[in-house]
Protein backbone atom coordinates (compact mmCIF):
# COMPACT_ATOMS: atom_id res chain seq x y z
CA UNK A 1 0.00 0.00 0.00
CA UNK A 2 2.58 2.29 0.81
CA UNK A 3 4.48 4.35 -2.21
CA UNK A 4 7.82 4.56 -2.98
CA UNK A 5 10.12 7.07 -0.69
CA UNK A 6 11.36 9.95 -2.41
CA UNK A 7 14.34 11.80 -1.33
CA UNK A 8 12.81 15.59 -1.63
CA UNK A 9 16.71 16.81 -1.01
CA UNK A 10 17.43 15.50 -4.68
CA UNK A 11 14.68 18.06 -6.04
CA UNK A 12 15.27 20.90 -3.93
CA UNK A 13 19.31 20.17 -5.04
CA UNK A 14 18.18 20.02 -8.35
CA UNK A 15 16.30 23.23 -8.36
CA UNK A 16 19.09 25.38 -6.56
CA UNK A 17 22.11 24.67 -9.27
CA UNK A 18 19.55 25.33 -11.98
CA UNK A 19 19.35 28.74 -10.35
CA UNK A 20 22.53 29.00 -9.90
CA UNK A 21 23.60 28.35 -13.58
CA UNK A 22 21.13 30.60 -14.62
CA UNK A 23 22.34 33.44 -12.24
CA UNK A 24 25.85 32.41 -14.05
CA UNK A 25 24.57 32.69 -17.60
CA UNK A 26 22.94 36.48 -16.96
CA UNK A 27 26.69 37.18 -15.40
CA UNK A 28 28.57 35.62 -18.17
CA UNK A 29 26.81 38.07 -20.18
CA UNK A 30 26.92 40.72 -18.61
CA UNK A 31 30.47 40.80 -17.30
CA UNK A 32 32.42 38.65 -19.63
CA UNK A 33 34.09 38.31 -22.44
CA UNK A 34 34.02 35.99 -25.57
CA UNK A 35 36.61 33.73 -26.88
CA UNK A 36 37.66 35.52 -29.60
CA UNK A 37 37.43 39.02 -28.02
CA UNK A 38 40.34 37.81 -25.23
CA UNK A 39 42.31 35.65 -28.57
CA UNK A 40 42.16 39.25 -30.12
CA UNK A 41 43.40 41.17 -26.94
CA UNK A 42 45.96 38.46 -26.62
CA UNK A 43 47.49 39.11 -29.92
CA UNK A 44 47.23 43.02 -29.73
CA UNK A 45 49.13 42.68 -26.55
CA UNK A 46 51.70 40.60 -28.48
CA UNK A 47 51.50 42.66 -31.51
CA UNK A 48 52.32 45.42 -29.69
CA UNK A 49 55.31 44.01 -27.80
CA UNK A 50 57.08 43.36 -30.70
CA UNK A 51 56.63 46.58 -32.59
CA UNK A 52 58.60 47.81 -29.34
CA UNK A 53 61.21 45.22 -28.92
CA UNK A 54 62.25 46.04 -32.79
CA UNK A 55 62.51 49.73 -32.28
CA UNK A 56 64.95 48.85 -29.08
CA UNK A 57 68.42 50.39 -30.18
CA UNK A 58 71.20 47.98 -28.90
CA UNK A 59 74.47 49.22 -28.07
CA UNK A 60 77.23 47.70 -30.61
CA UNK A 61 79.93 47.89 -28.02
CA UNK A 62 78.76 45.50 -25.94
CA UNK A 63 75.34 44.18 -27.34
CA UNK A 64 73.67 45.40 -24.54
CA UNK A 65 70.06 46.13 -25.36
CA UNK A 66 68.60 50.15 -24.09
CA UNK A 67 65.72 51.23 -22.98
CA UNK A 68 65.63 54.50 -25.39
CA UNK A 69 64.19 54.04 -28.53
CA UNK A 70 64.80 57.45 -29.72
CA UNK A 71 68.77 58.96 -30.56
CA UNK A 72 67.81 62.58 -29.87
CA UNK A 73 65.87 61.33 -26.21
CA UNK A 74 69.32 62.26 -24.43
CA UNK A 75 69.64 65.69 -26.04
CA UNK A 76 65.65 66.26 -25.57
CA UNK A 77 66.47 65.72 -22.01
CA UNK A 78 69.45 67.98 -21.38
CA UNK A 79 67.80 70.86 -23.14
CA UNK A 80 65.14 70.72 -20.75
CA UNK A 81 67.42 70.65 -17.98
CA UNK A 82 68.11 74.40 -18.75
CA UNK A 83 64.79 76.12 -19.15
CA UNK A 84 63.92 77.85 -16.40
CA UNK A 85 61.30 76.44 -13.73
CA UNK A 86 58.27 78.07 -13.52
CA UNK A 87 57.74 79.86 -10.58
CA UNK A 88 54.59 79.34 -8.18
């Protein structure tokens, strides 16, 4: 006469990470980012890098890489080391 027992915690489990891949889905949306948008990111980032590392000067006398990518940086710098400092 009597029915089968059913485990109501199975249900109630059930129901709670359908929620909570729903709750995931409207916050993938919102908040993320696709597959190719990061792949394209990725290879900007890269992109970029080596445009820089091939306008790195190295120094022949000792094969030393530098940090300045421009020849006239040092002289840029010196002449602003003489104009006077404004005064507050």
């Amino acid at each position: 006469m009597a029915g089968n027992v059913v485990n109501l915690n199975r249900f109630k489990k059930k129901k709670q990470r359908a929620e909570k891949e729903k709750k995931a889905d409207a916050n993938r949306l919102k908040h993320g980012r696709t597959g190719a948008q990061k792949e394209r990111e990725r290879t900007d980032r890269e992109r970029a890098a080596r445009a820089l590392d091939g306008k790195r000067i190295e120094n022949a006398s000792n094969g030393v890489e530098s940090d300045v990518l421009r020849p006239d940086a040092e002289a840029a710098s010196t002449e602003d080391k003489n104009e006077p400092k404004p005064s507050t």
